[in-house]
Protein backbone atom coordinates (compact mmCIF):
# COMPACT_ATOMS: atom_id res chain seq x y z
CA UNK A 1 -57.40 3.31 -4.91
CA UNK A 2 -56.17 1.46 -2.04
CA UNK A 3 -53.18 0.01 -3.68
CA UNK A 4 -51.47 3.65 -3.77
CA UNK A 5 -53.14 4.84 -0.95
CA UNK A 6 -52.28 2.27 1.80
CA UNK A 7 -49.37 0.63 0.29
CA UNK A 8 -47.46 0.83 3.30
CA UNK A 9 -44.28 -0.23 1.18
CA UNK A 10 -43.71 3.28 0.09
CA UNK A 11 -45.19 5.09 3.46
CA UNK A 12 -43.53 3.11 6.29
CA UNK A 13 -41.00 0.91 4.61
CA UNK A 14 -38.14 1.54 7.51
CA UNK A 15 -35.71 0.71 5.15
CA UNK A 16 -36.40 3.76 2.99
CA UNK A 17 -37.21 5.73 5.71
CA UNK A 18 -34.64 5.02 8.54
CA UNK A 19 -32.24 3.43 6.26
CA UNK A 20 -30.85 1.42 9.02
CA UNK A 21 -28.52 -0.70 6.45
CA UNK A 22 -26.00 2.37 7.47
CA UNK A 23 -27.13 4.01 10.64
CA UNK A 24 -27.71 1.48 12.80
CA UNK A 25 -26.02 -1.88 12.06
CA UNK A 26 -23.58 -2.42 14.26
CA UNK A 27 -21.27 -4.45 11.90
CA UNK A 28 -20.47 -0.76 10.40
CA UNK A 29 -18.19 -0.20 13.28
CA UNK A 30 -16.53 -3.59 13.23
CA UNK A 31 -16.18 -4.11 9.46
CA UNK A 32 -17.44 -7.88 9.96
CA UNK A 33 -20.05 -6.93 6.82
CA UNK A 34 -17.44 -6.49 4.37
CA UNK A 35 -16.65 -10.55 4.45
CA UNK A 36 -20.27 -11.26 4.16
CA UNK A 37 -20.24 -9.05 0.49
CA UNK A 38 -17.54 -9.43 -1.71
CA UNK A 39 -17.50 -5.84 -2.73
CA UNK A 40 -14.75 -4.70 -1.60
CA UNK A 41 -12.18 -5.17 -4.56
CA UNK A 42 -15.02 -4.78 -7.56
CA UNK A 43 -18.29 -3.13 -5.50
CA UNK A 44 -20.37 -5.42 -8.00
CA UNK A 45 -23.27 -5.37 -5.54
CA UNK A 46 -23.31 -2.02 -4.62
CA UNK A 47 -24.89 -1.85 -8.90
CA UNK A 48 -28.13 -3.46 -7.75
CA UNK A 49 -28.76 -0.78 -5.24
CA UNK A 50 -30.34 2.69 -6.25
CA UNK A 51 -29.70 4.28 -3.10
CA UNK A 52 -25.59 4.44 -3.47
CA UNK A 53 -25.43 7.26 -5.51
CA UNK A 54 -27.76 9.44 -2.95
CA UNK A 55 -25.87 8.38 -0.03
CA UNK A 56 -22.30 7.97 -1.63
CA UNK A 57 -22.02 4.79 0.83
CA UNK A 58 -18.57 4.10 -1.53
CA UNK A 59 -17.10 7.49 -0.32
CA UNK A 60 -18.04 7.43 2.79
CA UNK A 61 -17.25 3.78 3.45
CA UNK A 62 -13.87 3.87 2.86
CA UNK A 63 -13.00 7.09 4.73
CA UNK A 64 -14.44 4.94 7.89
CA UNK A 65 -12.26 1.93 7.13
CA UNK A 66 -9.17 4.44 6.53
CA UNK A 67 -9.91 6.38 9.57
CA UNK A 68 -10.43 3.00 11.45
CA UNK A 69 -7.10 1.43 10.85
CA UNK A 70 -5.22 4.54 11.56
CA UNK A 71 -6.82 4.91 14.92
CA UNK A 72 -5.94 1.35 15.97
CA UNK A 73 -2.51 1.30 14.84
CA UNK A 74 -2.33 4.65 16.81
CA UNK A 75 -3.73 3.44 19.68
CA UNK A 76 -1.84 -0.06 19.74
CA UNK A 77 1.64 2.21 19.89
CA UNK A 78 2.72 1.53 16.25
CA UNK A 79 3.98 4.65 14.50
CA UNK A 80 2.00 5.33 11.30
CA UNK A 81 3.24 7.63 8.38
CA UNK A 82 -0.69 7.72 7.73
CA UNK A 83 -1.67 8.61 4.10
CA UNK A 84 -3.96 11.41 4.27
CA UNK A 85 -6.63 9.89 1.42
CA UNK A 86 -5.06 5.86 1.81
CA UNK A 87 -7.17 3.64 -0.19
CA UNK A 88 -6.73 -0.17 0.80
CA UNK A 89 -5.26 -2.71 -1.78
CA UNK A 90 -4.92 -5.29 0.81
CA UNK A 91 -6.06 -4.65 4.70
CA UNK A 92 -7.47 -6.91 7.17
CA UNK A 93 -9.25 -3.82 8.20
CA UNK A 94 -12.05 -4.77 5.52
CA UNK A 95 -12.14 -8.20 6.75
CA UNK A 96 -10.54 -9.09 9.77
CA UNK A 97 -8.69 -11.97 7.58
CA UNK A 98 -5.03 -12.59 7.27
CA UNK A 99 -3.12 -12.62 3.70
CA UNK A 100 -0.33 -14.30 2.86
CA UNK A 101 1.37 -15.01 -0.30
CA UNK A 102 -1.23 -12.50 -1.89
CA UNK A 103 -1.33 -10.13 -4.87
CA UNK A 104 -3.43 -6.81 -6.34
CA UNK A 105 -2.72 -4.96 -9.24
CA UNK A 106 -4.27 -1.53 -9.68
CA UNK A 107 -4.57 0.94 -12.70
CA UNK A 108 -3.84 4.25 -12.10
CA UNK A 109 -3.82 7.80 -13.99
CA UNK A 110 -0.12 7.85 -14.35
CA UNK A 111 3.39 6.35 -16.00
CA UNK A 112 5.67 4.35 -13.75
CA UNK A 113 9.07 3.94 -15.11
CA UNK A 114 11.34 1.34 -13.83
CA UNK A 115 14.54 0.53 -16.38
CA UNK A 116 13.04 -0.03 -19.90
CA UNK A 117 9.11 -1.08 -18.33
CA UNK A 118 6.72 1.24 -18.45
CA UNK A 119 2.91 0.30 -16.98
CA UNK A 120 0.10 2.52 -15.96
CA UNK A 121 -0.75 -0.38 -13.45
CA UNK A 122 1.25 -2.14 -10.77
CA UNK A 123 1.21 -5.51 -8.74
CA UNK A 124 2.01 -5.90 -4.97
CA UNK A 125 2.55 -8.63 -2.98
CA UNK A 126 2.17 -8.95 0.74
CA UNK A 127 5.88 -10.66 0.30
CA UNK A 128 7.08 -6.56 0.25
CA UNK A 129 6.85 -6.65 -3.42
CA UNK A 130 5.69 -3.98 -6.20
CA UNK A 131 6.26 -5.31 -9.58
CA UNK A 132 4.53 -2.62 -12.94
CA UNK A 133 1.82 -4.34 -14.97
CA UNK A 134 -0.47 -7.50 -13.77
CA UNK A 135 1.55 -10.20 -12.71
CA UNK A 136 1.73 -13.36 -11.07
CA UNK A 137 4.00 -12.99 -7.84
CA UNK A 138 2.01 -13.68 -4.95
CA UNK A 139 3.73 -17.06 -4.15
CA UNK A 140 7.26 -15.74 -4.57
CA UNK A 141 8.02 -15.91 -0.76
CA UNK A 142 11.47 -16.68 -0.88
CA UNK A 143 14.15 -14.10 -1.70
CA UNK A 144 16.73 -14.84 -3.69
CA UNK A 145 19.69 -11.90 -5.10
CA UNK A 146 18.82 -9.78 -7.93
CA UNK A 147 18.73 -10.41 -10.89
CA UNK A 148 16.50 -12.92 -9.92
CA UNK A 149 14.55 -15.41 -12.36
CA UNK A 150 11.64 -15.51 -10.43
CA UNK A 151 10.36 -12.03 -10.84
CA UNK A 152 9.04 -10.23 -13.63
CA UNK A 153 11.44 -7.41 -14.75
CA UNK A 154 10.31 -3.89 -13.39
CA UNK A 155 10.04 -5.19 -10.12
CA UNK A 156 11.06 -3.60 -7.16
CA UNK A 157 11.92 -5.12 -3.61
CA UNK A 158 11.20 -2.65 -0.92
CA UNK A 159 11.29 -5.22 1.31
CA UNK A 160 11.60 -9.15 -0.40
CA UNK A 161 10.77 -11.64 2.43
CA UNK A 162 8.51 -13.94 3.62
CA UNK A 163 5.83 -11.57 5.48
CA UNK A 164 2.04 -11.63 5.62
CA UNK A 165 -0.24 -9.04 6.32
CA UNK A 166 -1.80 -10.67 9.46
CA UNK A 167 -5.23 -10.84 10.99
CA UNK A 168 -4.30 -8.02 14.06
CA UNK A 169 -3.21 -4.61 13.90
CA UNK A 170 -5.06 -3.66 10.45
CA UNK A 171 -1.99 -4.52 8.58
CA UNK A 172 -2.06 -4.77 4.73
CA UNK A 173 -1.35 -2.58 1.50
CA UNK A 174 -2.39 0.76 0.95
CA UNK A 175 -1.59 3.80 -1.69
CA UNK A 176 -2.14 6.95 -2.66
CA UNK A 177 -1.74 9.60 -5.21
CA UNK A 178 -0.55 12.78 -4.36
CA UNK A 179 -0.86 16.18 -6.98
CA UNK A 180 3.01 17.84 -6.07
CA UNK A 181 3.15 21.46 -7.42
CA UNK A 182 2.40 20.20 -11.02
CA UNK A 183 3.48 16.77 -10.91
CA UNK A 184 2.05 13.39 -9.67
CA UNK A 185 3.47 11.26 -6.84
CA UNK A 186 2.29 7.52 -6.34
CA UNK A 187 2.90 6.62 -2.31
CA UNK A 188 2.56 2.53 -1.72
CA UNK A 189 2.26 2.07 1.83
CA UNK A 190 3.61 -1.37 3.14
CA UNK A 191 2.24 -2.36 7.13
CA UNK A 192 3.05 -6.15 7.07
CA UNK A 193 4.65 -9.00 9.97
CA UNK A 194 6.73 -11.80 9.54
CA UNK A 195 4.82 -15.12 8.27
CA UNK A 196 4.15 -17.10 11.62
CA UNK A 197 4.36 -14.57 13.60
CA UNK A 198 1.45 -14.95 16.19
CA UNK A 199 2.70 -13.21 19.41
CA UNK A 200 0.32 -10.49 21.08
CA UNK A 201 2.85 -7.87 19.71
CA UNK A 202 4.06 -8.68 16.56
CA UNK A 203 6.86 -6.99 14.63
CA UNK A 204 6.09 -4.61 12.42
CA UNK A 205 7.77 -4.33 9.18
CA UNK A 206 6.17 -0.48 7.61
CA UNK A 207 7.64 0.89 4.71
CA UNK A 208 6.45 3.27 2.30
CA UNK A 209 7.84 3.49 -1.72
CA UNK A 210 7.04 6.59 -3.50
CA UNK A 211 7.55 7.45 -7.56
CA UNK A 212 7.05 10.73 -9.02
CA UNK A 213 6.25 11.10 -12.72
CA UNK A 214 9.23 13.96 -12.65
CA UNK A 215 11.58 11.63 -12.52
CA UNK A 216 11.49 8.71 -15.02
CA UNK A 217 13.13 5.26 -13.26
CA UNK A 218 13.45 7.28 -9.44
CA UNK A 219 12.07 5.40 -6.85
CA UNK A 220 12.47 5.99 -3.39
CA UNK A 221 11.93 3.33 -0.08
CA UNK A 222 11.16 4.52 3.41
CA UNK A 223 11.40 2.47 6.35
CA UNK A 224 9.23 3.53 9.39
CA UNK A 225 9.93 0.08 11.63
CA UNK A 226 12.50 -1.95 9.98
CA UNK A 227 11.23 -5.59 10.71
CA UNK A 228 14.25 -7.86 11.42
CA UNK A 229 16.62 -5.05 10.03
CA UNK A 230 16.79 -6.80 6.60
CA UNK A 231 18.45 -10.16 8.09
CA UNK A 232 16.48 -12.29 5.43
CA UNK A 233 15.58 -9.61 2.87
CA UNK A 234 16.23 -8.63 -0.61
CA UNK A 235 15.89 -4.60 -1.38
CA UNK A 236 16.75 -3.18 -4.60
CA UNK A 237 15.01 -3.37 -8.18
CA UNK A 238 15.76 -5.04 -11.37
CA UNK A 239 14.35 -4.98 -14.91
CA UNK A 240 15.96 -5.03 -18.62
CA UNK A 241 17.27 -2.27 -21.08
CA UNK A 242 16.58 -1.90 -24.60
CA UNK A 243 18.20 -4.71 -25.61
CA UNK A 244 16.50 -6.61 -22.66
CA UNK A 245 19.45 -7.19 -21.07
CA UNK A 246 19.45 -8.38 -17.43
CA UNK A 247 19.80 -5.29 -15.20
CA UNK A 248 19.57 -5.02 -11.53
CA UNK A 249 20.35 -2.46 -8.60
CA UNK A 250 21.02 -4.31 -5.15
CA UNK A 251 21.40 -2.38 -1.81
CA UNK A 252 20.67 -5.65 0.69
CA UNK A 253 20.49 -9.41 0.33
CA UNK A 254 20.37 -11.17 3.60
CA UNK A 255 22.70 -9.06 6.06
CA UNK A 256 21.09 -7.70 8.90
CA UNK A 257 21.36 -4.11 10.61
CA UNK A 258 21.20 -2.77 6.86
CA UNK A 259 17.72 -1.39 7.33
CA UNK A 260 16.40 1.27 10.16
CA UNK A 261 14.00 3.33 11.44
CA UNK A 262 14.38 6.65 9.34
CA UNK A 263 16.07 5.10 6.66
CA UNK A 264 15.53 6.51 3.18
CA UNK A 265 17.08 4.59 0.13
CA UNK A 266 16.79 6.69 -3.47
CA UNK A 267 16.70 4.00 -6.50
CA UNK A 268 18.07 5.41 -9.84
CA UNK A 269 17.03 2.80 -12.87
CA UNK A 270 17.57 5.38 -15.63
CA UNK A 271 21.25 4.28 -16.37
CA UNK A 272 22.93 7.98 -16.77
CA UNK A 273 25.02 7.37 -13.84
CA UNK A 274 25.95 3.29 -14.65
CA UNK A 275 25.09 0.91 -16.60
CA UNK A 276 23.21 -1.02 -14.51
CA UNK A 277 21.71 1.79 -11.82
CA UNK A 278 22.59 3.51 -9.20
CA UNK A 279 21.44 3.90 -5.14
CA UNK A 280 21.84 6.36 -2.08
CA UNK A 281 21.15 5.91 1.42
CA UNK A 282 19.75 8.76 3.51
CA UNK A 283 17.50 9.82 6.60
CA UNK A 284 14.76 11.13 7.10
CA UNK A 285 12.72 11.85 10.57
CA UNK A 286 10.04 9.51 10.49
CA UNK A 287 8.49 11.39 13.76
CA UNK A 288 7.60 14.05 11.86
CA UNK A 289 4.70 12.05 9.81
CA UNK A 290 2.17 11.50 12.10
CA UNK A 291 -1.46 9.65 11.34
CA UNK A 292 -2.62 11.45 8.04
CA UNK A 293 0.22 13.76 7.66
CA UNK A 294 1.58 11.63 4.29
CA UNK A 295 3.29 13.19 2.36
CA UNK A 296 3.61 16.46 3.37
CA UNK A 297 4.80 15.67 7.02
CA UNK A 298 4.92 18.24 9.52
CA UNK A 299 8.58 19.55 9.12
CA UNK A 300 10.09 21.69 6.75
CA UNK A 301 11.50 19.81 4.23
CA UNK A 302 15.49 20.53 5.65
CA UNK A 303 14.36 19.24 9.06
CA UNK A 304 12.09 16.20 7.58
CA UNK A 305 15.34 14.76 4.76
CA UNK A 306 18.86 15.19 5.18
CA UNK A 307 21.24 14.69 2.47
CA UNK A 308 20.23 15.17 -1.35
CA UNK A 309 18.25 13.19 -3.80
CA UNK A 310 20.09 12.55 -7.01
């Protein structure tokens, strides 16, 4: 039966054999394949493929894009707290594109808490926003003071200005969940510029916020390069009690050497301490988290924070 016998479909098909879709396309190593298949965000294609499950090409995939921006922001001099297991939200690494005025929202296996808003899903913006639940605030590029009208309540403002994640650098949005003795810790890892912002060496503007299922309405903001030192930002978070009343917590709005390198800022939206929340500035060493040392650093935790959380 010739059909089986000499059906060279099953005996020499190279693309079963040699599978060079993964070992030997060159577009691997410069990501330029992920804007040919819109995958990325949904991985509807990767459905019509048998071969993903035997290869785990979604595993492995992203540990090569993770590994890939790390090593260029490394290499271009830019200090990099570098989540150990980052997955991207938004990242030109993936595409090589820039994003501005853009917004994800991701479910996740845990409660975030900010005031009276409670969501097991989150939106961020490349504008240095994190707002809980799916909403609409990718166009909100101009900061205003809090309470502000034009955000959602449960929002909070790491770092509220007009910024992009641009098309150099691997800059974008990236988080991570972290298992902390028997708790859960959600990491959001801003790495954005200013919007227009084309010179060979742009500035930076990395920030991490972190929330820990321990602490209902806690939220904490690190700044790894400060941007323009909070000149034209807003930074605090706002939201509504039970009565949904208008409630806010401000630490910056548009005064500049407020924000540093090493700067920690503790959020407290619970209202035991006041009736509209509560903040602390501290330090931290932000040397001591190199490339894929987030969040356990490489200092003891006395030499890695000073001063005490609330």
């Amino acid at each position: 039966f010739k059909y089986i016998n000499e059906f060279k479909y099953i005996n020499e098909f190279k693309y079963i054999n040699e599978f060079k879709y993964i070992n030997e396309f060159k577009y691997i190593n410069e990501f330029k394949y992920i804007n040919d298949f819109n995958y990325v965000n949904e991985f509807n294609y990767i459905d019509d493929f048998n071969y993903v499950n035997e290869f785990n090409y979604i595993d492995e995939l992203r540990v090569v894009v993770v590994n890939y921006y790390i090593s260029v922001f490394s290499s271009c001099g830019y200090k990099l707290s570098g989540h150990a297991n980052p997955t991207p939200i938004i990242s030109n690494a993936v595409d090589n594109s820039e994003y501005d005025d853009y917004s994800e929202t991701v479910t996740i296996p845990m409660q975030v808490q900010l005031y009276e808003q409670i969501q097991t899903s989150f939106t961020v913006s490349t504008n240095g926003l994190f707002s809980l639940g799916a909403q609409s605030i990718a166009a909100d590029a101009d900061n205003y003071a809090l309470y502000a009208p034009a955000l959602p309540p449960g929002t909070a403002c790491p770092y509220w200005e007009d910024l992009v994640a641009g098309d150099s650098f691997q800059q974008g949005i990236y988080y991570q969940i972290d298992h902390i003795a028997s708790s859960l810790q959600l990491s959001v890892e801003y790495i954005l510029t200013s919007y227009g912002d084309n010179s060979p060496t742009p500035n930076i503007y990395q920030f991490i916020v972190t929330y820990n299922v321990n602490a209902p309405g806690q939220m904490q903001f690190y700044y790894f390069t400060p941007g323009d030192g909070g000149l034209n930002a807003t930074i605090g978070i706002q939201g509504t009690d039970r009565s949904m009343n208008q409630q806010q917590v401000q630490y910056d709005y548009d005064t500049g050497g407020t924000i540093n390198a090493g700067q920690k800022l503790l959020f407290d939206t619970s209202l035991n301490d006041s009736p509209s929340g509560s903040f602390l500035s501290r330090t931290f060493q932000f040397d001591c988290f190199p490339p894929g040392s987030w969040p356990n650093g490489t200092c003891n935790n006395e030499a890695r924070i000073q001063g005490s959380d609330f």
